[in-house]
N, C-alpha and C. Protein backbone atom coordinates (compact mmCIF):
# COMPACT_ATOMS: atom_id res chain seq x y z
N UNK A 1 0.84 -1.17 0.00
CA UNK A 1 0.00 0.00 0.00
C UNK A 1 0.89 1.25 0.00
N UNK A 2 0.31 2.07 -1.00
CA UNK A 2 1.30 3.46 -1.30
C UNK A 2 0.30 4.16 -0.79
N UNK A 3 0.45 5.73 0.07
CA UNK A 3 0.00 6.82 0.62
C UNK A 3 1.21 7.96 0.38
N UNK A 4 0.25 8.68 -0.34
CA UNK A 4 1.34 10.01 -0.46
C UNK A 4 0.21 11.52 -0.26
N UNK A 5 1.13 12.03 0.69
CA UNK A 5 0.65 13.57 0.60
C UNK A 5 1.95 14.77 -0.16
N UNK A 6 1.14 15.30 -1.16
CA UNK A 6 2.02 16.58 -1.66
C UNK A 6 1.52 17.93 -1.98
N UNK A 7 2.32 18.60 -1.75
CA UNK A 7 1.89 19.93 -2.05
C UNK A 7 2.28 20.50 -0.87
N UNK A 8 1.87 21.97 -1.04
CA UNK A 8 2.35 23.09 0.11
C UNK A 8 1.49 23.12 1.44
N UNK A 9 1.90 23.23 2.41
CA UNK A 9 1.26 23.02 3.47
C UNK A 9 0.29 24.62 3.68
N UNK A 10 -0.95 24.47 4.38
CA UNK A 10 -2.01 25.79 4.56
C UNK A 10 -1.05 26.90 5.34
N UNK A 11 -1.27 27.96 5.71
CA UNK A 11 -1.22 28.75 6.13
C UNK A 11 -1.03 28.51 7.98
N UNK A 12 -2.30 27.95 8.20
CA UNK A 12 -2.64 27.72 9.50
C UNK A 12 -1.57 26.48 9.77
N UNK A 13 -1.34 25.06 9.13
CA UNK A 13 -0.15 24.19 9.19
C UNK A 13 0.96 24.65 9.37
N UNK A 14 1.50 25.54 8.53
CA UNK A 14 2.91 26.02 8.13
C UNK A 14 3.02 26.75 9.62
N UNK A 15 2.31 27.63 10.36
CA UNK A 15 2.31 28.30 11.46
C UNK A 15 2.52 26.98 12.61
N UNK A 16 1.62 26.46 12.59
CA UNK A 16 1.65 24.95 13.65
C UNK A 16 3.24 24.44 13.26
N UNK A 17 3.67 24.18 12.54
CA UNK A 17 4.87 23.50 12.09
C UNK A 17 6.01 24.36 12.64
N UNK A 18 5.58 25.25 12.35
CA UNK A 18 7.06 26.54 12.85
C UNK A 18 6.87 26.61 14.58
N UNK A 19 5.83 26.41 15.04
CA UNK A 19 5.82 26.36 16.83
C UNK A 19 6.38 25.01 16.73
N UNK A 20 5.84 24.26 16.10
CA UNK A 20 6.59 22.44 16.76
C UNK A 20 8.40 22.60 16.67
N UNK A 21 8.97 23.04 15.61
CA UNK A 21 10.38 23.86 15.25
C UNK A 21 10.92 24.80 16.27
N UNK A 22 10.37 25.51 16.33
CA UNK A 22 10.93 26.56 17.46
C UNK A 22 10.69 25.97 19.28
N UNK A 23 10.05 24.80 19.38
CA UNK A 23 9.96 24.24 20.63
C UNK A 23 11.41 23.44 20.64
N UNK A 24 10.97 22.45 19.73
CA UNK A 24 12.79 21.59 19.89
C UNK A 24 13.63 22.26 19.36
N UNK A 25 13.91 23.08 18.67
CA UNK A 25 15.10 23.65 18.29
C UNK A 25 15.37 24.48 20.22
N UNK A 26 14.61 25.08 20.63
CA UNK A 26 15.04 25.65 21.84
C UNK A 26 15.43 24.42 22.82
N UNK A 27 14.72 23.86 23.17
CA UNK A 27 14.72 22.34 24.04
C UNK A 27 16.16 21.79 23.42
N UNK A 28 16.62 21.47 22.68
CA UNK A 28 17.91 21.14 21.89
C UNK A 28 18.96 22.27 22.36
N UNK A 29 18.76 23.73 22.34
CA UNK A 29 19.84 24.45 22.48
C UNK A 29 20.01 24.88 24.19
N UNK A 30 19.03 24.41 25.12
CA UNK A 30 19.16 24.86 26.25
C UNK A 30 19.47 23.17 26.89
N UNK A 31 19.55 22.33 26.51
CA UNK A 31 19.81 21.17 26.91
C UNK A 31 22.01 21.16 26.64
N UNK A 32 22.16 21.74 25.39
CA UNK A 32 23.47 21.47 25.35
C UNK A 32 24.19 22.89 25.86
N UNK A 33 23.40 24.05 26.28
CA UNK A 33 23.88 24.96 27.63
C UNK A 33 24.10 24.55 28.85
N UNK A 34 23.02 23.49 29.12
CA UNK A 34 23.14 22.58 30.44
C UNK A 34 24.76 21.51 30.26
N UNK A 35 24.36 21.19 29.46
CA UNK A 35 25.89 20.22 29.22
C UNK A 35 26.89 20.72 29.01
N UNK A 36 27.03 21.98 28.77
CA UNK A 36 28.42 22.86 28.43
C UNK A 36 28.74 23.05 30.04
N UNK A 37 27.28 23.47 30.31
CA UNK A 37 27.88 24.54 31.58
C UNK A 37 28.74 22.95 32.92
N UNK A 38 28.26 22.26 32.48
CA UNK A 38 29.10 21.21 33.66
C UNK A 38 30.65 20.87 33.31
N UNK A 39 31.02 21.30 32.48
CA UNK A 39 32.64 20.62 32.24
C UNK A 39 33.36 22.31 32.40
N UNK A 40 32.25 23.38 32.35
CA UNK A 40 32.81 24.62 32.55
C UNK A 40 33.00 24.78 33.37
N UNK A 41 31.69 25.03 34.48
CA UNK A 41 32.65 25.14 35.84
C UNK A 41 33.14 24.03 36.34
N UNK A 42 33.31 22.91 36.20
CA UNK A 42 34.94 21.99 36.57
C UNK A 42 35.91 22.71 36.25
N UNK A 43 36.00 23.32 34.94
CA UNK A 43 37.41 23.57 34.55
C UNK A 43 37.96 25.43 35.93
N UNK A 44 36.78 26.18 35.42
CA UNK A 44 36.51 27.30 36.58
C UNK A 44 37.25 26.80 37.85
N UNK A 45 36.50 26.05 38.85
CA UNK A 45 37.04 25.27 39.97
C UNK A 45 38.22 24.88 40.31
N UNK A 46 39.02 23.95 39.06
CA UNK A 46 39.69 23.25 38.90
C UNK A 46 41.13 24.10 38.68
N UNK A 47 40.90 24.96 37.24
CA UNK A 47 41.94 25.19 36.85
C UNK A 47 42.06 26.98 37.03
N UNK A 48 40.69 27.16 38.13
CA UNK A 48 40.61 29.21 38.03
C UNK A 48 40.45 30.10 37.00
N UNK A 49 40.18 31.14 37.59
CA UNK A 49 39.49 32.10 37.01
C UNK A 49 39.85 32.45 35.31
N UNK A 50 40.70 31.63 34.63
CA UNK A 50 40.95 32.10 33.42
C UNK A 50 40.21 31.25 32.08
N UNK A 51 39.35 30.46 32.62
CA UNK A 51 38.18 29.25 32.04
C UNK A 51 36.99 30.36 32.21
N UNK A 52 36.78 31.26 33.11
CA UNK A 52 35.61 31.89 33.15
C UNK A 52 34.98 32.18 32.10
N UNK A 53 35.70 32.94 31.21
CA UNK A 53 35.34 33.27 29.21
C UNK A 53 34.68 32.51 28.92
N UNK A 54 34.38 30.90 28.89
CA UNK A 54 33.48 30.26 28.51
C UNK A 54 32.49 30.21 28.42
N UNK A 55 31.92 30.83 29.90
CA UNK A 55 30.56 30.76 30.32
C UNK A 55 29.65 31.66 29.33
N UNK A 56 30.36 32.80 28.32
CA UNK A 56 29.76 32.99 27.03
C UNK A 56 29.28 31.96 26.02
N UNK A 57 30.04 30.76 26.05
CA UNK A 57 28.88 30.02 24.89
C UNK A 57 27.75 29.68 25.51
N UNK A 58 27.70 29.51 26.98
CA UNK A 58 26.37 29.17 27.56
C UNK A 58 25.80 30.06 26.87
N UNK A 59 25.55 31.45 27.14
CA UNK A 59 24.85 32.65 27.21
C UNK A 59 24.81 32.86 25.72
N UNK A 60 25.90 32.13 24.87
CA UNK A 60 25.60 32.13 23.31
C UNK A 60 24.00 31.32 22.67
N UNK A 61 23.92 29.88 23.76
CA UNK A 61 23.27 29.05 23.04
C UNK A 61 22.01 29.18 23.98
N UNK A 62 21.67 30.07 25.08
CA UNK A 62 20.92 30.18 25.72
C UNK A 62 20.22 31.28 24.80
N UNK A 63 20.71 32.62 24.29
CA UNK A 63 20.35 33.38 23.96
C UNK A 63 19.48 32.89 22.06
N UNK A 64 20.65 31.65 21.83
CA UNK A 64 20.22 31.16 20.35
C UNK A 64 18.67 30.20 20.35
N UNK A 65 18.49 29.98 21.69
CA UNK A 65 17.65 28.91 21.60
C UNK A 65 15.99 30.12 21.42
N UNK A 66 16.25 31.36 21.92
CA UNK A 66 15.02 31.87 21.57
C UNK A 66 15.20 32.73 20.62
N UNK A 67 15.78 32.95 19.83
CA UNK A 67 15.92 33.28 18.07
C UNK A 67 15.31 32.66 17.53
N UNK A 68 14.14 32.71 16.99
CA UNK A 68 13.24 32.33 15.90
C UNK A 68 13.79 31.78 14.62
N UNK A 69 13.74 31.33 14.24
CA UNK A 69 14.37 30.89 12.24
C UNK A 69 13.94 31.34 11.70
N UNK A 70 14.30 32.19 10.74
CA UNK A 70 14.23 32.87 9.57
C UNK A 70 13.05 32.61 8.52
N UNK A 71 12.48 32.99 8.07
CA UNK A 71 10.88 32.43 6.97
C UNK A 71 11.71 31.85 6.24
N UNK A 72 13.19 32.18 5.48
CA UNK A 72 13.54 31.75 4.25
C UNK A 72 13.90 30.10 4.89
N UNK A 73 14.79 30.12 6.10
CA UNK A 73 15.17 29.14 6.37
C UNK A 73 14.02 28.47 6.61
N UNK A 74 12.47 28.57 7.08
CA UNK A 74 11.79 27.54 7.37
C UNK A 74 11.12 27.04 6.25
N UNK A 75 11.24 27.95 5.19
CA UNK A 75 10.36 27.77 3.63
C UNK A 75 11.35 26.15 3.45
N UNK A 76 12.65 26.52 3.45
CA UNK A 76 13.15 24.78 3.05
C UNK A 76 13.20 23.73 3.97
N UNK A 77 12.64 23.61 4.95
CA UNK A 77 12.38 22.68 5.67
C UNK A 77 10.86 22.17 6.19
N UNK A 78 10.14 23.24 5.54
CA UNK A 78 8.60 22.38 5.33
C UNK A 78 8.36 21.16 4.58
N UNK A 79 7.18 20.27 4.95
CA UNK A 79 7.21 18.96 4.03
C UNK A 79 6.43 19.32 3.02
N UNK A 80 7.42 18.75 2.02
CA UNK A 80 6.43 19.29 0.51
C UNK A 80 5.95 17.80 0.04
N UNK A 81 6.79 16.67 0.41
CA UNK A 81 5.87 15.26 0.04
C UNK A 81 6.37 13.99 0.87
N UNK A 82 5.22 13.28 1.69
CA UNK A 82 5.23 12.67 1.88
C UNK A 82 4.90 11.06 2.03
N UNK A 83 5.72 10.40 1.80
CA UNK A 83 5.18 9.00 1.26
C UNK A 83 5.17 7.98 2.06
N UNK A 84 4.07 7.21 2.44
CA UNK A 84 4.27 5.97 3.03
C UNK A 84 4.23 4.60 2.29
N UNK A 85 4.52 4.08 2.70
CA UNK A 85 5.15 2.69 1.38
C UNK A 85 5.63 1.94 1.95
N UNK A 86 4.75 0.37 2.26
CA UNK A 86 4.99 -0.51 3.10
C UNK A 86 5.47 -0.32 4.65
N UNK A 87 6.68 -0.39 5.24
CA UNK A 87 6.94 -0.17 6.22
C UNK A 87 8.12 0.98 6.13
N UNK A 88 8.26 1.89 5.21
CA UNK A 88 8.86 3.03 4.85
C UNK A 88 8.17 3.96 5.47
N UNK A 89 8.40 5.44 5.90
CA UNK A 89 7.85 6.42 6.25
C UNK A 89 9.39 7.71 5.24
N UNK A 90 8.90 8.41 4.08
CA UNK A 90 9.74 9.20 3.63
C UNK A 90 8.77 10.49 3.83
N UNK A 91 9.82 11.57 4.09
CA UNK A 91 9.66 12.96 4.07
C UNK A 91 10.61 13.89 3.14
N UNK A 92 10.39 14.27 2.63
CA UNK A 92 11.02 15.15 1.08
C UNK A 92 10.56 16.38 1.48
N UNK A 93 11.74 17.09 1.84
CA UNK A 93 11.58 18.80 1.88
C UNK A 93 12.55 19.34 0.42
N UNK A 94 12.71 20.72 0.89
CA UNK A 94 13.72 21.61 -0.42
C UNK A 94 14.70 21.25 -0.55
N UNK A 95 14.99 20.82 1.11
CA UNK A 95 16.43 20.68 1.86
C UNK A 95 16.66 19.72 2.20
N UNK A 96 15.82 19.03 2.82
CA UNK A 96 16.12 17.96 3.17
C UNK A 96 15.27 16.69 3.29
N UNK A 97 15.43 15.44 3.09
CA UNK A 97 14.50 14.05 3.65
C UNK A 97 14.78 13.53 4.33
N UNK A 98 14.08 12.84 4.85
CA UNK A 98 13.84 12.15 6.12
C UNK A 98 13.54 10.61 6.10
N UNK A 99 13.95 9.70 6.45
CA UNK A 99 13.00 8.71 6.17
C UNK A 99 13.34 7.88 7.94
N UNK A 100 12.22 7.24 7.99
CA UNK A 100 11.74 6.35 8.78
C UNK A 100 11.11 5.22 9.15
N UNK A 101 10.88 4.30 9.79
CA UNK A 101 10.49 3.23 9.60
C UNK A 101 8.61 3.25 10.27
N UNK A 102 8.06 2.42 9.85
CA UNK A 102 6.31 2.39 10.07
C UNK A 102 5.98 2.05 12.03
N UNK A 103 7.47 1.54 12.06
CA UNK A 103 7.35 0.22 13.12
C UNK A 103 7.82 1.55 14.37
N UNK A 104 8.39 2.22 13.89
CA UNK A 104 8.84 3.39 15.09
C UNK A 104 7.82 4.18 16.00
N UNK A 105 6.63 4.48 14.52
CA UNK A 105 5.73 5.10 14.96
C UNK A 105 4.97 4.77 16.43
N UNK A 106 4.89 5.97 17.38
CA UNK A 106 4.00 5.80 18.85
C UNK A 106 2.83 6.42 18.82
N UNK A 107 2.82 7.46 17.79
CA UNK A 107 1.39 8.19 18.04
C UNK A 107 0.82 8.98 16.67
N UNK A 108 0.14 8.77 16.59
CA UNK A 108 -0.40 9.78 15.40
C UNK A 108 -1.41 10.55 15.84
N UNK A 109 -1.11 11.94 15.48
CA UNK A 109 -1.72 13.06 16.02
C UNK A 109 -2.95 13.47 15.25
N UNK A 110 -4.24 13.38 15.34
CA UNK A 110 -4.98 13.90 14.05
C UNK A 110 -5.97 14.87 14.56
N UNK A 111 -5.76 16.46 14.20
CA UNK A 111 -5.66 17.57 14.09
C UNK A 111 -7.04 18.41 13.38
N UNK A 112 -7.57 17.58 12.84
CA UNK A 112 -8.90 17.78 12.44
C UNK A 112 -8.74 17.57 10.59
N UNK A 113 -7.39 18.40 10.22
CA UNK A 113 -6.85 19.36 9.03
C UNK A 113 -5.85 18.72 8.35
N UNK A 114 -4.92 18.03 9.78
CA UNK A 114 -3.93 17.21 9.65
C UNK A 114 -3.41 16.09 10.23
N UNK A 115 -2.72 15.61 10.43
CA UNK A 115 -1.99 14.34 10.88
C UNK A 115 -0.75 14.77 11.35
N UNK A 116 0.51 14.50 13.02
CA UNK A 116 1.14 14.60 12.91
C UNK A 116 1.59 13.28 12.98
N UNK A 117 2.65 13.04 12.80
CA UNK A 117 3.52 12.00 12.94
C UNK A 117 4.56 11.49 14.21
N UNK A 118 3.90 11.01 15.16
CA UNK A 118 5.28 10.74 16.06
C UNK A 118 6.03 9.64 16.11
N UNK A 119 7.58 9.90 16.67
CA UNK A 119 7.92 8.79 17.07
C UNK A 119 8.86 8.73 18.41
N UNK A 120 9.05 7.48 18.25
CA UNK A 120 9.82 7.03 20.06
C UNK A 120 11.19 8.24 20.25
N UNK A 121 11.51 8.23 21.74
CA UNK A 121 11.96 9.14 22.08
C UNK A 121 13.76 9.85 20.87
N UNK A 122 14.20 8.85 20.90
CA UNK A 122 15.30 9.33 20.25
C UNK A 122 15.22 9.25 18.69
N UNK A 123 14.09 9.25 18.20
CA UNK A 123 14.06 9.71 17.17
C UNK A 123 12.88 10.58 16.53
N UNK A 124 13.06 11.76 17.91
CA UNK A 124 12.35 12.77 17.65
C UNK A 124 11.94 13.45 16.45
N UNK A 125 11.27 13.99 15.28
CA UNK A 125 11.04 14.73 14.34
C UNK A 125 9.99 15.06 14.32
N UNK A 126 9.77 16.24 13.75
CA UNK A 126 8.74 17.25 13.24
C UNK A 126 8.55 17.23 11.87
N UNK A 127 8.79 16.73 11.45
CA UNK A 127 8.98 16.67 9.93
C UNK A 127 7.70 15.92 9.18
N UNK A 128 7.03 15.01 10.23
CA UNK A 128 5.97 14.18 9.64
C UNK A 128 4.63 14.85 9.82
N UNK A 129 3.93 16.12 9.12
CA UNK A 129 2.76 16.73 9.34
C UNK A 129 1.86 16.83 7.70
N UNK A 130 1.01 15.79 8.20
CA UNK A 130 0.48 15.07 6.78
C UNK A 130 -0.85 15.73 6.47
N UNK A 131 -0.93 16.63 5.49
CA UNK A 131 -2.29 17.66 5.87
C UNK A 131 -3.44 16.97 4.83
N UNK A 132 -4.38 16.86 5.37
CA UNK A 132 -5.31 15.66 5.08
C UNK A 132 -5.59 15.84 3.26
N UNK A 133 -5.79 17.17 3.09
CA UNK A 133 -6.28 17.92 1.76
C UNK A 133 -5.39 17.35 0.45
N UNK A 134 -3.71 17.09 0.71
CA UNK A 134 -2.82 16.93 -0.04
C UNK A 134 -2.45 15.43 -0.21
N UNK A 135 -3.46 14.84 0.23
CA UNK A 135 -3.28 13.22 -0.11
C UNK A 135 -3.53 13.25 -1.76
N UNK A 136 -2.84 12.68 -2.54
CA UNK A 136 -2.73 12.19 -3.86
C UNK A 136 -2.72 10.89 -4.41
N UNK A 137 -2.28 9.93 -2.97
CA UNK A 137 -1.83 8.45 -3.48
C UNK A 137 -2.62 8.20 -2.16
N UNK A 138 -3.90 6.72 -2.62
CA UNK A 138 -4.29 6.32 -1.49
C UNK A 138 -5.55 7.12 -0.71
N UNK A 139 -6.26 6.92 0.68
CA UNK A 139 -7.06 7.33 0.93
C UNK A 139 -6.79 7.83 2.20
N UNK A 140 -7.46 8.87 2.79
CA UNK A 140 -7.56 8.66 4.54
C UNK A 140 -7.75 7.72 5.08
N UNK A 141 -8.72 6.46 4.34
CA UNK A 141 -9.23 5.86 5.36
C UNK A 141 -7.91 4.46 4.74
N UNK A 142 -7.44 4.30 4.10
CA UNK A 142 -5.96 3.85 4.32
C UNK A 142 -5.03 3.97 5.30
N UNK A 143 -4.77 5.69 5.44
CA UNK A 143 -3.50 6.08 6.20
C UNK A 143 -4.67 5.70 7.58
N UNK A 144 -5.78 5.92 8.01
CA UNK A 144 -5.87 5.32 9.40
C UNK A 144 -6.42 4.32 9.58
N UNK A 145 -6.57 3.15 8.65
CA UNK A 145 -6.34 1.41 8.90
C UNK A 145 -4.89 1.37 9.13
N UNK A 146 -4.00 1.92 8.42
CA UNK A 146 -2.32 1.86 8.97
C UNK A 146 -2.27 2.28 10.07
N UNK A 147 -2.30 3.14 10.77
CA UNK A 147 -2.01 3.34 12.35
C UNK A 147 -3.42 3.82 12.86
N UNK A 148 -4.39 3.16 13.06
CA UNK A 148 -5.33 2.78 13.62
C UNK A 148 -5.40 2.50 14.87
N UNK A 149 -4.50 2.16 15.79
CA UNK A 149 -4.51 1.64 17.43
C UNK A 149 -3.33 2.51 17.37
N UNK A 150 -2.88 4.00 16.98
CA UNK A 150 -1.95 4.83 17.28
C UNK A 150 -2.88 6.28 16.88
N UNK A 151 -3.91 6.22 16.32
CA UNK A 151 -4.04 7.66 16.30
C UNK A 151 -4.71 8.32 17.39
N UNK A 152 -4.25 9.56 17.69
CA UNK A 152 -5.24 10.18 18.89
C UNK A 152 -5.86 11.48 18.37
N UNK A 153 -7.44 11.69 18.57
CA UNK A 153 -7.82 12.62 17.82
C UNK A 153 -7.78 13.93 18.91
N UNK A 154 -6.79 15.52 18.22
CA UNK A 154 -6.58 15.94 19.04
C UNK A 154 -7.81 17.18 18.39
N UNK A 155 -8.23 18.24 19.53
CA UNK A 155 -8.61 19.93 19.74
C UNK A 155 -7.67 20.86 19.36
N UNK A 156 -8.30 21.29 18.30
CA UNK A 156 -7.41 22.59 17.97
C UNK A 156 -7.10 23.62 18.98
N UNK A 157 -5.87 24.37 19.39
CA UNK A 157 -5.38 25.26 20.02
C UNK A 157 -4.97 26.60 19.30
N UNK A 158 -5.62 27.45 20.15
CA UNK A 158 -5.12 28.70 19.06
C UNK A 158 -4.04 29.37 20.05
C-alpha cells in the first residue's frame, strides 16, 4: 500500500509546524547549555578564574535557543511530500529528507486538518505533518487502517 501527501502546506499548518520547530530547536539548544555549563565550571574550579570566558557560549546558546528561524530558512524545511510505502515512512523537503520506519511510529496526532507523525523518544522529528487535503496516493481511510490503534484525535489550540 502506497500513501502520499504533496503539495504546500495551509497557512494555519505552516504556522503549527514553525511552533513544533521553534519548541525543539530551543529544548535542543538549552539542553546542550546545560551540558556545556558542567565541564565549565569543573574547569573554573579546577583550573581558576581564566576558564571563566566560557561561560559565554552558555549565554551564546541560551540566547540562540530563543531566536526564531528565519521564513527563508523555514520555507526549506517544510514537508512538501510525503510518502508511506509498506513499512517506509519518507519525508522530502527543499532541503532535506527524512526517512523512517512504520514500526517506530508511537502516536499519530490527528488535528482535524492534519496528521502529525510521532515517534519514540530518540528519534524525535517534526517533519511528519500530513495535511489531510494533499493526499494524492491512497485514501484517509488507508493512512488510518495503517495506524489505527496509534491515532489520537486531538482539539485545535489557538
Amino acid at each position: 500500500m502506497r500513501i502520499v501527501f504533496e503539495g504546500e502546506l495551509s497557512e494555519k499548518n505552516k504556522k503549527y509546524f514553525e511552533r513544533i520547530q521553534d519548541r525543539s530547536s530551543r529544548f535542543v539548544n538549552l539542553v546542550a547549555a546545560i551540558l556545556m555549563l558542567i565541564p565549565v565550571t569543573l574547569l573554573v574550579v579546577k583550573c581558576g578564574l581564566y576558564f571563566i570566558s566560557l561561560y559565554s557560549l552558555n549565554i551564546i546558546f541560551v540566547v540562540g535557543a530563543f531566536i526564531p528561524l528565519k521564513k527563508q530558512a523555514m520555507e526549506l524545511i517544510y514537508p512538501e511530500m510525503i510518502i508511506i510505502e509498506g513499512e517506509d515512512l519518507k519525508c522530502l523537503c527543499k532541503e532535506d529528507s527524512v526517512y523512517e520506519k512504520v514500526c517506530y511510529v508511537t502516536e499519530v496526532e490527528d488535528w482535524g486538518d492534519c496528521y502529525r507523525i510521532l515517534f519514540g523518544s530518540p528519534r524525535r522529528k517534526s517533519m511528519f505533518l500530513c495535511q489531510k487535503d494533499l493526499i494524492t496516493e491512497g485514501t484517509i481511510e488507508d493512512f488510518e487502517e495503517l495506524f489505527a490503534d496509534k491515532i489520537v484525535r486531538k482539539t485545535e489550540q489557538n
